[in-house]
PDB file of N, CA and C in Angstrom:
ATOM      1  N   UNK A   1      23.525 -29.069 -12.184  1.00  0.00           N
ATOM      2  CA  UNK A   1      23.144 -27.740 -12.644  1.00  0.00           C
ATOM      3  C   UNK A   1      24.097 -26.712 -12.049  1.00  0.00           C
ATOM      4  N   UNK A   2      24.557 -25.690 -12.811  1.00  0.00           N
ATOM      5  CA  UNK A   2      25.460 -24.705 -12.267  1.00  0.00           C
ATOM      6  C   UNK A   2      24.742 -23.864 -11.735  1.00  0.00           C
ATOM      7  N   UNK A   3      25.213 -22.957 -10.959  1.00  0.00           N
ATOM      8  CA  UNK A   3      24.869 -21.858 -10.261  1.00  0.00           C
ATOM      9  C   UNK A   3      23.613 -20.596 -11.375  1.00  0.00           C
ATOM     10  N   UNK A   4      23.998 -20.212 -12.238  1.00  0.00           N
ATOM     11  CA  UNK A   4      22.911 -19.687 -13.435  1.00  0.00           C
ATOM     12  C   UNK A   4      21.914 -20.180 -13.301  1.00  0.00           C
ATOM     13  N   UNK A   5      21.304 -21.482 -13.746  1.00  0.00           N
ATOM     14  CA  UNK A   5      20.395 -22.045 -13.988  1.00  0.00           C
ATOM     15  C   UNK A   5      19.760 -22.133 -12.254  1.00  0.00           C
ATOM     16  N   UNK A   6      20.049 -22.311 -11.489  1.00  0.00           N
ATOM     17  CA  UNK A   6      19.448 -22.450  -9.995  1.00  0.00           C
ATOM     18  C   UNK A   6      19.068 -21.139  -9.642  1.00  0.00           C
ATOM     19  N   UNK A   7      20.321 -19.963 -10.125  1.00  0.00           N
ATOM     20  CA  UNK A   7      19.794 -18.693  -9.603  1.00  0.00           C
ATOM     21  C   UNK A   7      18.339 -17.877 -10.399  1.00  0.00           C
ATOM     22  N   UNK A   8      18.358 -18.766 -11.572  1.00  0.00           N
ATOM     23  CA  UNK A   8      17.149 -18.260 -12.427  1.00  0.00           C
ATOM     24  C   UNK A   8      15.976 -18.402 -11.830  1.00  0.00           C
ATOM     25  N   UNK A   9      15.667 -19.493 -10.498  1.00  0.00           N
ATOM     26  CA  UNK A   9      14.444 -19.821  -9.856  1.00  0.00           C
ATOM     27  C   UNK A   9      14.475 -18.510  -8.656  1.00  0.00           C
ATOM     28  N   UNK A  10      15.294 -18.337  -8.162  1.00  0.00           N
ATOM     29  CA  UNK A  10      15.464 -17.260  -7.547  1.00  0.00           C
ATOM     30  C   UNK A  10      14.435 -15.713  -7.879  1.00  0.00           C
ATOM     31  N   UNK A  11      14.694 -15.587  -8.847  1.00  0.00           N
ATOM     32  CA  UNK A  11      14.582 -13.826  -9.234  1.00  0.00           C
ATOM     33  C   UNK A  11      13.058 -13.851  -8.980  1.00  0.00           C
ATOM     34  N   UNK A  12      11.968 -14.343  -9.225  1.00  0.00           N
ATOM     35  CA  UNK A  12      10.577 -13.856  -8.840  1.00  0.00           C
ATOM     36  C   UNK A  12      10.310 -13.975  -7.457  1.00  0.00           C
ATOM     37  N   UNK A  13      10.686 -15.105  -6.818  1.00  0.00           N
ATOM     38  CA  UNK A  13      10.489 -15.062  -5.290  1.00  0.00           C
ATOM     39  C   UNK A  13      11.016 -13.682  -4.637  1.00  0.00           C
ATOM     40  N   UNK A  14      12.503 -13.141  -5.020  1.00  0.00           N
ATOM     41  CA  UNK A  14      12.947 -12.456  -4.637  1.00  0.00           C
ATOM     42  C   UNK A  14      12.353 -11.195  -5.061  1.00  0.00           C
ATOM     43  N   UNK A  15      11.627 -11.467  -6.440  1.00  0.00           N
ATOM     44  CA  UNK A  15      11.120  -9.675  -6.448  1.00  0.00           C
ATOM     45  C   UNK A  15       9.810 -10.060  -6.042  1.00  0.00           C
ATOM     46  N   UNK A  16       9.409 -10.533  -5.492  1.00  0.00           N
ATOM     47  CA  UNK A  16       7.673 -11.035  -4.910  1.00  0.00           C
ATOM     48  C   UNK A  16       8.206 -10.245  -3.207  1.00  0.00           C
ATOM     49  N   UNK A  17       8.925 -10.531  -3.007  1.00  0.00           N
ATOM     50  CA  UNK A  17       9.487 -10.533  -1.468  1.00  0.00           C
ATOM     51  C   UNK A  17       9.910  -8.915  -1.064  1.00  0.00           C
ATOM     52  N   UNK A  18      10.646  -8.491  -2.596  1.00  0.00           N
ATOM     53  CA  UNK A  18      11.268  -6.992  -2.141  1.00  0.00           C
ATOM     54  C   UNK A  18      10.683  -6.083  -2.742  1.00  0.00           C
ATOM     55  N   UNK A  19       9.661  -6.247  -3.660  1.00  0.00           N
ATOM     56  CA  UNK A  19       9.316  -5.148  -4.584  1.00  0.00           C
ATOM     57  C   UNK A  19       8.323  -4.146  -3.896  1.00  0.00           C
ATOM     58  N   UNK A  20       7.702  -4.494  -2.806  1.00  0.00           N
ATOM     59  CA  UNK A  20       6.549  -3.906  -1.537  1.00  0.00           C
ATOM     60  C   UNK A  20       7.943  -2.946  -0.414  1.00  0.00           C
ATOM     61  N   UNK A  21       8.522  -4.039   0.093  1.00  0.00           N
ATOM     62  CA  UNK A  21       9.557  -3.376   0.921  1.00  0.00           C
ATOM     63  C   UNK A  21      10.531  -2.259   0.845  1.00  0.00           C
ATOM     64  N   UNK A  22      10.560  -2.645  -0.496  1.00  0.00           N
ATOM     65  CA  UNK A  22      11.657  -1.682  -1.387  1.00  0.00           C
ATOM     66  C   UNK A  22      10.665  -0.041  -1.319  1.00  0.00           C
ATOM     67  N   UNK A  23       9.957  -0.288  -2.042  1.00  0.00           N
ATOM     68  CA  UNK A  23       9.149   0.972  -2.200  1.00  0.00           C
ATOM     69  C   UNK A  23       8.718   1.855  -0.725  1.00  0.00           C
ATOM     70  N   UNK A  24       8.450   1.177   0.303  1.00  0.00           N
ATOM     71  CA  UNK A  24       7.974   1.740   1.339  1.00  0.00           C
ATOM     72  C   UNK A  24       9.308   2.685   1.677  1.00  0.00           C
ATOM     73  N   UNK A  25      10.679   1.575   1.972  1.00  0.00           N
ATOM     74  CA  UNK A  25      11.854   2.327   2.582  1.00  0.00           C
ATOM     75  C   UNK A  25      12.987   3.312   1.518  1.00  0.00           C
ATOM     76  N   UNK A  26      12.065   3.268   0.234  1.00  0.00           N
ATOM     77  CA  UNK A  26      12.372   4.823  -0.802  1.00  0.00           C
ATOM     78  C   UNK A  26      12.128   5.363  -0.794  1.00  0.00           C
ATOM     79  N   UNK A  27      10.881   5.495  -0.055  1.00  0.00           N
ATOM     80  CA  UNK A  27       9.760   6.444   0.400  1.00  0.00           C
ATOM     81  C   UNK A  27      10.292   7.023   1.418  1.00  0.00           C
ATOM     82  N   UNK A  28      10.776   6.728   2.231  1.00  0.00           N
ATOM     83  CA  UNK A  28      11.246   6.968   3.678  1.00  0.00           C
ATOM     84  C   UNK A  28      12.325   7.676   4.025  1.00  0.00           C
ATOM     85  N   UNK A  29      13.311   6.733   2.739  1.00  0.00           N
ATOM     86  CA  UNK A  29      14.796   7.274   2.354  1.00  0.00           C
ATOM     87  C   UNK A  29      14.797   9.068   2.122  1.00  0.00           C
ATOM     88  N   UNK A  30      13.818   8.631   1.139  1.00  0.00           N
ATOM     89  CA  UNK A  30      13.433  10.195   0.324  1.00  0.00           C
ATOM     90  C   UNK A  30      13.157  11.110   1.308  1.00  0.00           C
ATOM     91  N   UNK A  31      12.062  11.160   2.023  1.00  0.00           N
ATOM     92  CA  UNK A  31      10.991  11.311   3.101  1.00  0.00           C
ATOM     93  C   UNK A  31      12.382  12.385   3.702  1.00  0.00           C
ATOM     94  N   UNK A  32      12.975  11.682   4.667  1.00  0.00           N
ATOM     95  CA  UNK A  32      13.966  11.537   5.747  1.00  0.00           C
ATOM     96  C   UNK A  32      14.948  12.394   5.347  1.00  0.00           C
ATOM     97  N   UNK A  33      16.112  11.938   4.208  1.00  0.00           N
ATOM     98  CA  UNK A  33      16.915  13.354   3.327  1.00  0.00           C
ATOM     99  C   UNK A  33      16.247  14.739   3.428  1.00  0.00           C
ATOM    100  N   UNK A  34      14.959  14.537   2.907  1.00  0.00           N
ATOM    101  CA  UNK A  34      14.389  16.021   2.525  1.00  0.00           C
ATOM    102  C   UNK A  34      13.950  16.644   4.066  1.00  0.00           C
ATOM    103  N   UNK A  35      14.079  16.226   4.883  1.00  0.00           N
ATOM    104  CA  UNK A  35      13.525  16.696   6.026  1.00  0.00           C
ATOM    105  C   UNK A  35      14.977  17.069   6.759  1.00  0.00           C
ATOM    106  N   UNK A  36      16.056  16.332   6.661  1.00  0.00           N
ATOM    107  CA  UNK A  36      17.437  16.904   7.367  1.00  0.00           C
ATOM    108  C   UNK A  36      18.223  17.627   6.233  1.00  0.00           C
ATOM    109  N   UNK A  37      17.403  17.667   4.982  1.00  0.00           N
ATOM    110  CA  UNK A  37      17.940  18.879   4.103  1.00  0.00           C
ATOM    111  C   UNK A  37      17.870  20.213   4.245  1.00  0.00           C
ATOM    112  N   UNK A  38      16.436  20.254   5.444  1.00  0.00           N
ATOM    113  CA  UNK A  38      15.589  21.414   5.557  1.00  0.00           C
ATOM    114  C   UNK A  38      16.141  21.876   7.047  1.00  0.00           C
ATOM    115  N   UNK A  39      16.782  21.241   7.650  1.00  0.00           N
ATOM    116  CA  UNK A  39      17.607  21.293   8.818  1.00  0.00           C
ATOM    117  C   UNK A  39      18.015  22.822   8.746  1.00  0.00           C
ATOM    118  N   UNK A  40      18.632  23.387  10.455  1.00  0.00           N
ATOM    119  CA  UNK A  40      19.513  24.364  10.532  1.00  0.00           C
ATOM    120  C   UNK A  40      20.363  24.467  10.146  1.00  0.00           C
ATOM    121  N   UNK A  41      20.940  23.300  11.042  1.00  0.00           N
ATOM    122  CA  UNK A  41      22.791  22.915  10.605  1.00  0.00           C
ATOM    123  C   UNK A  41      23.282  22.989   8.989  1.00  0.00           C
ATOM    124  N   UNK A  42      22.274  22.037   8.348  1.00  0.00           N
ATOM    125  CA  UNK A  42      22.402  21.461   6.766  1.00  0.00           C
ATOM    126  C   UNK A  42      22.827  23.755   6.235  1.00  0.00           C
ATOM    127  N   UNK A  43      21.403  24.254   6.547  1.00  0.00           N
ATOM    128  CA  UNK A  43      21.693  25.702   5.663  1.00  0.00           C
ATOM    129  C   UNK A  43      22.940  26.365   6.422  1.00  0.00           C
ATOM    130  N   UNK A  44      23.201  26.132   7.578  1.00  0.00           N
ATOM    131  CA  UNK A  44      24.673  27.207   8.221  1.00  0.00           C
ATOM    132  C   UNK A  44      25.731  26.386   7.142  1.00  0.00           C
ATOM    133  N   UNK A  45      25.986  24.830   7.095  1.00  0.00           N
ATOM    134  CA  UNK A  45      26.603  24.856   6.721  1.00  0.00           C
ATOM    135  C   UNK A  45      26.965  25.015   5.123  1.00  0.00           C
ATOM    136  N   UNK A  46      25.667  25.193   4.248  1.00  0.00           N
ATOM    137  CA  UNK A  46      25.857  26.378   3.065  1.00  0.00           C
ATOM    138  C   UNK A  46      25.945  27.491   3.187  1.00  0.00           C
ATOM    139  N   UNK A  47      25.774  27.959   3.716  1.00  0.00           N
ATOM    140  CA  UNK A  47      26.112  29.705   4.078  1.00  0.00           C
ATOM    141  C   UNK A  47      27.309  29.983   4.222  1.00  0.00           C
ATOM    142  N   UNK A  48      28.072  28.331   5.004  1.00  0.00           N
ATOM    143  CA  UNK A  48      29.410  29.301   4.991  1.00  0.00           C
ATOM    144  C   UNK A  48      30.234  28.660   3.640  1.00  0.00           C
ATOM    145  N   UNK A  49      29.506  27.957   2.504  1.00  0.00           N
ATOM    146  CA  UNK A  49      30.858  28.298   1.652  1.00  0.00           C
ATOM    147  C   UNK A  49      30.910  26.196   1.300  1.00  0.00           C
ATOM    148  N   UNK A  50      30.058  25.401   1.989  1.00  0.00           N
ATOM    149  CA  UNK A  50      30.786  23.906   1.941  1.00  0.00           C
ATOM    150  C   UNK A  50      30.173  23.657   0.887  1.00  0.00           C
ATOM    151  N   UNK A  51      31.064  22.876  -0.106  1.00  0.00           N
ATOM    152  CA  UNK A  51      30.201  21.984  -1.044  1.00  0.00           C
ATOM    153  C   UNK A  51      28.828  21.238  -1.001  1.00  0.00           C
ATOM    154  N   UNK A  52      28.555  21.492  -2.001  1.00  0.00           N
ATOM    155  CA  UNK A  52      26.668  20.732  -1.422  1.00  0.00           C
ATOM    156  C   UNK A  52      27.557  18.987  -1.512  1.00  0.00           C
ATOM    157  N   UNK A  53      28.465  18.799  -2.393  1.00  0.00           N
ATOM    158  CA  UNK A  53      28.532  16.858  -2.409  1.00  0.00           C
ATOM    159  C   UNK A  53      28.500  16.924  -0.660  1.00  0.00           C
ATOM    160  N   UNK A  54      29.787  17.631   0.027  1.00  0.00           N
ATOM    161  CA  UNK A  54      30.349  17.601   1.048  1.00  0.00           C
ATOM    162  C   UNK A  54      28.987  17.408   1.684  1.00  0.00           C
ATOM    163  N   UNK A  55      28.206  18.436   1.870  1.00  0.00           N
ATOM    164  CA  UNK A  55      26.754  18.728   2.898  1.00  0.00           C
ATOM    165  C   UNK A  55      26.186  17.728   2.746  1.00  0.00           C
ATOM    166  N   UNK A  56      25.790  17.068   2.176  1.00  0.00           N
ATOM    167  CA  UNK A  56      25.043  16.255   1.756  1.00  0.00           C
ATOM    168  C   UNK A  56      25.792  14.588   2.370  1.00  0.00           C
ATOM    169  N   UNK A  57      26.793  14.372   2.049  1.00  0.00           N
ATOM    170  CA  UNK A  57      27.779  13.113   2.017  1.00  0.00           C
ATOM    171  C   UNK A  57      28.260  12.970   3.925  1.00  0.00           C
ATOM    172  N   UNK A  58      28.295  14.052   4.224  1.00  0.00           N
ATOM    173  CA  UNK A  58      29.170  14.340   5.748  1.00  0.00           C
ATOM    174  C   UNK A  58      28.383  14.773   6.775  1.00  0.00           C
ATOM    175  N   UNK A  59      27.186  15.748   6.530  1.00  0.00           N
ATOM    176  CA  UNK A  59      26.488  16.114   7.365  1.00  0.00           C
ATOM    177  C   UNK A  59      24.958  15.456   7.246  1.00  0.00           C
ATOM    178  N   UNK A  60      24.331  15.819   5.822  1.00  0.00           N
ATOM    179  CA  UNK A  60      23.263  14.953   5.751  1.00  0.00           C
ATOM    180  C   UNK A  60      22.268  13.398   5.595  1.00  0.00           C
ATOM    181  N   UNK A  61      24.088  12.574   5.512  1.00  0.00           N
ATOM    182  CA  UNK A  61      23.264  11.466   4.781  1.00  0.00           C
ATOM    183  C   UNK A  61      23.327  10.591   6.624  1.00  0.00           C
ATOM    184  N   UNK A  62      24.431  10.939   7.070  1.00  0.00           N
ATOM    185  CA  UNK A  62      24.748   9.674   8.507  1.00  0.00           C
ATOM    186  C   UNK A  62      22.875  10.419   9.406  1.00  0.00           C
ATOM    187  N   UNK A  63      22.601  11.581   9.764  1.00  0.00           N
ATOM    188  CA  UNK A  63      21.308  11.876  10.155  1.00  0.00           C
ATOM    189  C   UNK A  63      20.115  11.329   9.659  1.00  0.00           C
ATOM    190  N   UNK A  64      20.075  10.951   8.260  1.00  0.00           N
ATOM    191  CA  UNK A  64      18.885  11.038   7.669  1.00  0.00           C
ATOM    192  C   UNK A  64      18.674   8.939   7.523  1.00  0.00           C
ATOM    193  N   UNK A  65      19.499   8.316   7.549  1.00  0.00           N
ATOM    194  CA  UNK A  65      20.336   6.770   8.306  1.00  0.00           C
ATOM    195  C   UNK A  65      18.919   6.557   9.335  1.00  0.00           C
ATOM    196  N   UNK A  66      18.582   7.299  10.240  1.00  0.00           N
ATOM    197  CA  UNK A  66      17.872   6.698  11.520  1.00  0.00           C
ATOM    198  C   UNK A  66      16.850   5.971  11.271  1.00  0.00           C
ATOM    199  N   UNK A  67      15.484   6.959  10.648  1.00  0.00           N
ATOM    200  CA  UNK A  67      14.315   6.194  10.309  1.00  0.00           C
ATOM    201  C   UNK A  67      14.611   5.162   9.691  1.00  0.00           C
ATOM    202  N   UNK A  68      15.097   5.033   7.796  1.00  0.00           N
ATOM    203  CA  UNK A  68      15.051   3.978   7.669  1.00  0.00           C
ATOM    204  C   UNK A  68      15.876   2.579   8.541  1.00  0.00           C
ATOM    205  N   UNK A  69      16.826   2.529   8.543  1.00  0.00           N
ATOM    206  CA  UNK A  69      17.343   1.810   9.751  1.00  0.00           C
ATOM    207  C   UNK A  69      16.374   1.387  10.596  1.00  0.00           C
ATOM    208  N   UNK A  70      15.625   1.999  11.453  1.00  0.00           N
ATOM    209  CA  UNK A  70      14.098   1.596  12.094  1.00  0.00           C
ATOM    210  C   UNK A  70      13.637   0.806  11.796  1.00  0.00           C
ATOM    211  N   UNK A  71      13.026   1.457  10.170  1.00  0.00           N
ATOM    212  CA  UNK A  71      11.796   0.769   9.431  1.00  0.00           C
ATOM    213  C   UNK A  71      12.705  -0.485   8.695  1.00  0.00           C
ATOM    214  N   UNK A  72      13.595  -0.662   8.846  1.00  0.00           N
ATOM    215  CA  UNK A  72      14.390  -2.039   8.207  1.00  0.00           C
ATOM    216  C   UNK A  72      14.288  -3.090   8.970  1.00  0.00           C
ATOM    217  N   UNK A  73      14.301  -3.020  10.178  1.00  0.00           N
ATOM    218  CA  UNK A  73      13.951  -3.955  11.293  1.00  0.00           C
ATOM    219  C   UNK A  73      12.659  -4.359  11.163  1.00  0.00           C
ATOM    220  N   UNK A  74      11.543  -3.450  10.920  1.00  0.00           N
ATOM    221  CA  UNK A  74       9.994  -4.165  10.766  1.00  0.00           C
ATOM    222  C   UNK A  74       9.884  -4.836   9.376  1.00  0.00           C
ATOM    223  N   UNK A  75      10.886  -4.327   8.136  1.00  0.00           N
ATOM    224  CA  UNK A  75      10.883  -4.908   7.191  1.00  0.00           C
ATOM    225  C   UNK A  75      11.262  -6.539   7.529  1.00  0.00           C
ATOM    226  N   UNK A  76      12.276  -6.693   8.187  1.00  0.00           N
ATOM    227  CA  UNK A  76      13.134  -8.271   8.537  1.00  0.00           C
ATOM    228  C   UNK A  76      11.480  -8.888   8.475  1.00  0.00           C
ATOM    229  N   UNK A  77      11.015  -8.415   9.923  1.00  0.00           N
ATOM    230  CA  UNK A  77       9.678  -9.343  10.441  1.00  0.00           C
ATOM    231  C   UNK A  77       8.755  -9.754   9.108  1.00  0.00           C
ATOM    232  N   UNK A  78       8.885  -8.678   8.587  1.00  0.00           N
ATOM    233  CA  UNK A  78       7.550  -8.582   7.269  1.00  0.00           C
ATOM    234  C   UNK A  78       8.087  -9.887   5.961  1.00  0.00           C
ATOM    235  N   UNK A  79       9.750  -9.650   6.210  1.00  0.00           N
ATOM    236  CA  UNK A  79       9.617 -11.026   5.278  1.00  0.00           C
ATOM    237  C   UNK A  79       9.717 -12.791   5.929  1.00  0.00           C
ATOM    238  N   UNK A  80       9.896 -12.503   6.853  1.00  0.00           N
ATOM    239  CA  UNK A  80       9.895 -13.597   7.947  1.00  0.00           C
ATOM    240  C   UNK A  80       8.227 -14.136   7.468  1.00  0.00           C
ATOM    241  N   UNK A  81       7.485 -13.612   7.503  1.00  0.00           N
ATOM    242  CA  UNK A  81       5.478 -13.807   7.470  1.00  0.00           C
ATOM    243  C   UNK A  81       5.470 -13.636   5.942  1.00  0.00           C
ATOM    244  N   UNK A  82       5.827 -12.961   5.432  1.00  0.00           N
ATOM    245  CA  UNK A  82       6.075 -13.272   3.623  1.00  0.00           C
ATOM    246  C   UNK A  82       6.341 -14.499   3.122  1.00  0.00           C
ATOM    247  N   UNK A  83       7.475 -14.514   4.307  1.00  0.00           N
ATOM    248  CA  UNK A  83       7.777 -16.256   2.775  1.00  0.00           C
ATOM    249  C   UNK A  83       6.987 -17.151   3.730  1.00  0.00           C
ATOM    250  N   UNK A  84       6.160 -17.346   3.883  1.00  0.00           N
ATOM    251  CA  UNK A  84       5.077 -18.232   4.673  1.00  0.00           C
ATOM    252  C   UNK A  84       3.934 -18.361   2.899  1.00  0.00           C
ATOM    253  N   UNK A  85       3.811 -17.016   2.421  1.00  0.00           N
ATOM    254  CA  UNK A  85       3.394 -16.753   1.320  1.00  0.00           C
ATOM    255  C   UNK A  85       3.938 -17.337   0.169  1.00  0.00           C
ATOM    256  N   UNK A  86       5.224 -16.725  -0.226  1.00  0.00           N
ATOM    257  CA  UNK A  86       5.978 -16.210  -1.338  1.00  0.00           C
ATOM    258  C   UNK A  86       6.141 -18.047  -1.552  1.00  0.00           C
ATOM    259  N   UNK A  87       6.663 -18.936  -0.472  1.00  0.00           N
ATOM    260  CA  UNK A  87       7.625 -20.278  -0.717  1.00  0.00           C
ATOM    261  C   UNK A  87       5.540 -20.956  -0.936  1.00  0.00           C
ATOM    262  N   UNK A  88       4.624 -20.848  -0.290  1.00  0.00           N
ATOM    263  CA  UNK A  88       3.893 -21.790  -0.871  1.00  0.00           C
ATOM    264  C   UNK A  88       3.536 -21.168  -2.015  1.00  0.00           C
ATOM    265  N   UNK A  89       2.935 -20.240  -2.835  1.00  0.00           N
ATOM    266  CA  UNK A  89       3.099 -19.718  -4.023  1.00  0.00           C
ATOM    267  C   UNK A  89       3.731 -20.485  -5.115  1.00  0.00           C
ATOM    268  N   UNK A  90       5.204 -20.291  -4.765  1.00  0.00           N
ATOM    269  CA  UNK A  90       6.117 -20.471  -5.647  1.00  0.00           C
ATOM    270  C   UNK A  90       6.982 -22.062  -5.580  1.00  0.00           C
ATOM    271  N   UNK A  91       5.698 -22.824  -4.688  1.00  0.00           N
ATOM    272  CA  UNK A  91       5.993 -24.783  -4.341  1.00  0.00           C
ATOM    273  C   UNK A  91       7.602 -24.393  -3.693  1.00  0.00           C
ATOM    274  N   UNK A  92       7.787 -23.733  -3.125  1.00  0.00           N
ATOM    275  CA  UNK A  92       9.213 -23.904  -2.967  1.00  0.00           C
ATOM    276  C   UNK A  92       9.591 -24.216  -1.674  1.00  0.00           C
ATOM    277  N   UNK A  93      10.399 -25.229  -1.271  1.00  0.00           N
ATOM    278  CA  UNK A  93      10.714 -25.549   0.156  1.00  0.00           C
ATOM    279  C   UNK A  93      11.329 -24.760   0.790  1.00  0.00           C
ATOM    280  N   UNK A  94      10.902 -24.500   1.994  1.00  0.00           N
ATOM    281  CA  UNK A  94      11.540 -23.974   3.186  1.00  0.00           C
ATOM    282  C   UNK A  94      11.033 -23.764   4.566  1.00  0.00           C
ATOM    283  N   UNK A  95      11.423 -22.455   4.989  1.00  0.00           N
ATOM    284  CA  UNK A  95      10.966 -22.302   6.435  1.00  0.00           C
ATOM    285  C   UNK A  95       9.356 -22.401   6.108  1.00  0.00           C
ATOM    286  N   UNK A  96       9.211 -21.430   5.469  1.00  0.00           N
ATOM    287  CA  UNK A  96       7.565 -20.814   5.227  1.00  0.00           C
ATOM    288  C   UNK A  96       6.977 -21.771   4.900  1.00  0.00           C
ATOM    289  N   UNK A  97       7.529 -23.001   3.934  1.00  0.00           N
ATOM    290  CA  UNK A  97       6.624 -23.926   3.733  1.00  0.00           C
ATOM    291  C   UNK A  97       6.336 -24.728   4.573  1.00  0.00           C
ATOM    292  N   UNK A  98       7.310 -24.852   5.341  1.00  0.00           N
ATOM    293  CA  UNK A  98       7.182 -26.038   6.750  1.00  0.00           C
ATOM    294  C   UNK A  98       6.132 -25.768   7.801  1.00  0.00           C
ATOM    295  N   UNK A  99       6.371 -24.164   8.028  1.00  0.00           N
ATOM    296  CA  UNK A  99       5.228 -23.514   8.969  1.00  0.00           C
ATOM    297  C   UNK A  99       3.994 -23.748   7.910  1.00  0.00           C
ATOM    298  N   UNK A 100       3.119 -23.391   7.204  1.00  0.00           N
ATOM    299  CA  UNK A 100       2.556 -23.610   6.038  1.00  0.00           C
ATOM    300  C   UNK A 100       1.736 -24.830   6.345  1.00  0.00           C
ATOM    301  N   UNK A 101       2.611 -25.882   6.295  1.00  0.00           N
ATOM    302  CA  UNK A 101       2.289 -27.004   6.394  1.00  0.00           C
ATOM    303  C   UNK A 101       2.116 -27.556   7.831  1.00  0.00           C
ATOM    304  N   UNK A 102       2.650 -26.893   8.850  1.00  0.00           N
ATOM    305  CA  UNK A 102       2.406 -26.965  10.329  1.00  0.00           C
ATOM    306  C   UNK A 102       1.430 -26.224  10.492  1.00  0.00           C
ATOM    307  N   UNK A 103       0.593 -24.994   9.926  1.00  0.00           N
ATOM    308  CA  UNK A 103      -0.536 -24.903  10.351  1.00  0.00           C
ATOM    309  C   UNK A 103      -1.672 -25.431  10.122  1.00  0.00           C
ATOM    310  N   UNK A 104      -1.585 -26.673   8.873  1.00  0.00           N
ATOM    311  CA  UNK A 104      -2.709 -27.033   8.186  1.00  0.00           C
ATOM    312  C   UNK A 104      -2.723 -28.094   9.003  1.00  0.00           C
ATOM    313  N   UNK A 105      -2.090 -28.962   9.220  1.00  0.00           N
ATOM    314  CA  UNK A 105      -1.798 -30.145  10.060  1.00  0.00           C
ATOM    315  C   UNK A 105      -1.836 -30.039  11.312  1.00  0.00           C
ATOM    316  N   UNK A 106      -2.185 -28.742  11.596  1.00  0.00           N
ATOM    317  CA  UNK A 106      -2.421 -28.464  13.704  1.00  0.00           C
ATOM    318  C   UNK A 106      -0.866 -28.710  14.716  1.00  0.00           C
ATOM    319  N   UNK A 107      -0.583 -28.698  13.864  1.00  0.00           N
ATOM    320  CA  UNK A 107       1.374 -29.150  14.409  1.00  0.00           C
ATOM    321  C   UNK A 107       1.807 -28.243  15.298  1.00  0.00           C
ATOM    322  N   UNK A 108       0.977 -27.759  16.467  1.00  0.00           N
ATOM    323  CA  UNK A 108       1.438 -26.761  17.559  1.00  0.00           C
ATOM    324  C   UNK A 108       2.925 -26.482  18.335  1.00  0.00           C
ATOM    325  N   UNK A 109       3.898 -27.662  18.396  1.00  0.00           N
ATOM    326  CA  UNK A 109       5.001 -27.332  18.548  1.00  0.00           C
ATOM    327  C   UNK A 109       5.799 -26.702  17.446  1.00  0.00           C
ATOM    328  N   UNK A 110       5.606 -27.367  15.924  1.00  0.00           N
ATOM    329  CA  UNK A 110       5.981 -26.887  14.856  1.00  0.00           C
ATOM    330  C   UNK A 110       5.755 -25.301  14.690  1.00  0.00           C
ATOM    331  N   UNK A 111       4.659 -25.037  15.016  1.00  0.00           N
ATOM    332  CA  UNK A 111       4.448 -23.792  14.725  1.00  0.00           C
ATOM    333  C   UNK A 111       4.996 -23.086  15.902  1.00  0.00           C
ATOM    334  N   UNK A 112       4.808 -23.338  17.233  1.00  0.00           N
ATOM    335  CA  UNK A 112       5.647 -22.110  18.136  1.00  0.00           C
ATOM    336  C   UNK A 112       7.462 -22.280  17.781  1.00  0.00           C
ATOM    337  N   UNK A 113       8.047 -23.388  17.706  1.00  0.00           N
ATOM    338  CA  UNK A 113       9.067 -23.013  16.973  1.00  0.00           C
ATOM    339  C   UNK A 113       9.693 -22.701  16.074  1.00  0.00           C
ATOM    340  N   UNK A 114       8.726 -22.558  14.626  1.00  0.00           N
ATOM    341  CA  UNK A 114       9.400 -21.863  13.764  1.00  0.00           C
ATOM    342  C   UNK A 114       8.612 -20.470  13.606  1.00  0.00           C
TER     343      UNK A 114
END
């Protein structure tokens, strides 16, 4: 089987996995811009004359970077405990299924190491 046909099993796991995550850190994205839009710095530096692309591209976007960045790190964890979900769901082998199957089976080393 070529690469197409394998990646076709792909696309629901993957939007099962990102379609929650996604939304929270657009939220955030959004959130975060509009709050260092509302900044001091952001209005001095319209006042004196800078392009909004410029303001926006140079001053506002590397500030407004922090939170989500944050909240991307708790995202990692969140799909780490997801595909524990997403892979038995979707019969699909892997980490999640192995743990999965190490908790049903009492497999206590299995489970503190994965």
């Amino acid at each position: 089987a070529n690469w197409f046909e394998r990646a076709q099993y792909f696309v629901m796991p993957a939007i099962t996995l990102g379609w929650l995550a996604s939304a929270g850190l657009m939220r955030l994205v959004r959130s975060s811009m509009l709050e260092v839009l509302d900044s001091e710095y952001i209005k001095l530096a319209r006042a004196k004359g800078v392009r909004n692309n410029s303001v926006i591209w140079k001053h506002a976007f590397k500030n407004s970077l922090i939170p989500p960045l944050t909240f991307s790190a708790l995202i990692l964890v969140g799909f780490i405990g997801g595909t524990v979900v997403t892979e038995t769901v979707f019969a699909w082998p892997g980490l999640g299924q192995m743990t999965f199957t190490a908790i049903i089976n009492n497999d206590f080393p299995l489970m503190v190491g994965a």
